[in-house]
Protein backbone atom coordinates (compact mmCIF):
# COMPACT_ATOMS: atom_id res chain seq x y z
CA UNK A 1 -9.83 31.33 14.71
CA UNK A 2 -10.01 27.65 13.66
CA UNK A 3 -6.04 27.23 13.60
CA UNK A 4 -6.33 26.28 9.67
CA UNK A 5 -3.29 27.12 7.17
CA UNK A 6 -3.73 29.47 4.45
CA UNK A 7 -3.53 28.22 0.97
CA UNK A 8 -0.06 29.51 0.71
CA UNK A 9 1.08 28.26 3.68
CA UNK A 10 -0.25 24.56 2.61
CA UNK A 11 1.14 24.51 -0.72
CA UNK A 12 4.68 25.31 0.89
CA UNK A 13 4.06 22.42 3.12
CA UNK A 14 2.94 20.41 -0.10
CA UNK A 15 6.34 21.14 -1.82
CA UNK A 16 8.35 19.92 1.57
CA UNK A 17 9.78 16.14 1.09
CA UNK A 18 7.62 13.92 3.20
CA UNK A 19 10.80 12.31 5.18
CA UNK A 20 14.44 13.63 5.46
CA UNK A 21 16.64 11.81 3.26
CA UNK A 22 18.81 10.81 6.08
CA UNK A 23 15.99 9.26 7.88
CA UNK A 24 15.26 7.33 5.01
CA UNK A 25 18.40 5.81 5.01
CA UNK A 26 18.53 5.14 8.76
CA UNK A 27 15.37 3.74 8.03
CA UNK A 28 16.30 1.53 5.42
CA UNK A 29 19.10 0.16 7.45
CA UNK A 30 17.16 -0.65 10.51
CA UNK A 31 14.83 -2.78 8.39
CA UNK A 32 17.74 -4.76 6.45
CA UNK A 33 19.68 -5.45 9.90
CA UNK A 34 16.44 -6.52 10.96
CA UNK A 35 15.92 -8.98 8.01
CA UNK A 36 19.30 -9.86 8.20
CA UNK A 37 19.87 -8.70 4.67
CA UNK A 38 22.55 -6.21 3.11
CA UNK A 39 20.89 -2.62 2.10
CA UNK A 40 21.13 -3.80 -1.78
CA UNK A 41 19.03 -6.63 -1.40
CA UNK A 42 16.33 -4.54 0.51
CA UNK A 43 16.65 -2.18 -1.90
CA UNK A 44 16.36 -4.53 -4.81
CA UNK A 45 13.21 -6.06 -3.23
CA UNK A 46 11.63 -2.81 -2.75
CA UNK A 47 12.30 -2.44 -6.69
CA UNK A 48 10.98 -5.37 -7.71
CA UNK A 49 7.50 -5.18 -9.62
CA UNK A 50 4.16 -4.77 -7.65
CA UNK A 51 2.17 -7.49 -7.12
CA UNK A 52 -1.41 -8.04 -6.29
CA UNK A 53 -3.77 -11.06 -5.17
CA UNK A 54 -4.91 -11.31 -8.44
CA UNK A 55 -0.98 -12.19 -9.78
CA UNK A 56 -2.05 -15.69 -7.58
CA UNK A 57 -3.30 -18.70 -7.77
CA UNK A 58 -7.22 -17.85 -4.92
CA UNK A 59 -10.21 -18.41 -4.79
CA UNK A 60 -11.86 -15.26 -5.97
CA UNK A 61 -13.38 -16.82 -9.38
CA UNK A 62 -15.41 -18.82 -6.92
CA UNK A 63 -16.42 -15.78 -5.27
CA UNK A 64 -17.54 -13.36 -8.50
CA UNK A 65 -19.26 -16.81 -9.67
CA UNK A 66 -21.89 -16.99 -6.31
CA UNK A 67 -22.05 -13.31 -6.57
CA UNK A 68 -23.17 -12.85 -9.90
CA UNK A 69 -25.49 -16.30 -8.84
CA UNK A 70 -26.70 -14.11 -5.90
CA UNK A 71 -27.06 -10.84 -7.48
CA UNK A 72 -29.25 -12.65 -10.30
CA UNK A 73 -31.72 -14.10 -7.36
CA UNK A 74 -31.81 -10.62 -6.03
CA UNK A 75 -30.04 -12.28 -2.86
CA UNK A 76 -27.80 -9.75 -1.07
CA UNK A 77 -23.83 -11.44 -0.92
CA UNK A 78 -22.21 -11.09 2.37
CA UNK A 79 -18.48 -10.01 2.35
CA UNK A 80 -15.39 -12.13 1.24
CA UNK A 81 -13.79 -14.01 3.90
C-alpha cells in the first residue's frame, strides 16, 4: 500500500555491501589518474589520520571568547563566518 520494505526485507538490504568491490577500485583509479598520482599514494592518503579544524592554527578561540562575552550580556551570537 505505501511501497515500504518489511523488516526482513531491510535488514537483508542492511547486510548488502554499500558499493561493489570492483567499483571501488575503478573508482579509486579514476581519482588517482585524475590527481596524477599512483593508486598507493591515494591509498596511503586515504589512510592517513583524520584531521579536523581544530588540529589548526583559526580563529575559533576568538569566537567561543565573544560568545561566552555575548551569552553573559544575554546578547544572542550570530553564526560563525
Amino acid at each position: 500500500l505505501t511501497d515500504q520494505i518489511t523488516r526482513e526485507e531491510a535488514l537483508e538490504e542492511i547486510n548488502k555491501p554499500p558499493y561493489d568491490e570492483e567499483k571501488i577500485k575503478t573508482e579509486i583509479q579514476f581519482v588517482s589518474n585524475k590527481l596524477e598520482i599512483s593508486v598507493e599514494e591515494l591509498i596511503s592518503y586515504l589512510n592517513l589520520p583524520k584531521k579536523t579544524f581544530k588540529d589548526f592554527k583559526n580563529q575559533d578561540p576568538i569566537y567561543q571568547l565573544g560568545n561566552k562575552f555575548l551569552n553573559l550580556l544575554n546578547i544572542e551570537s550570530g553564526g560563525k563566518r
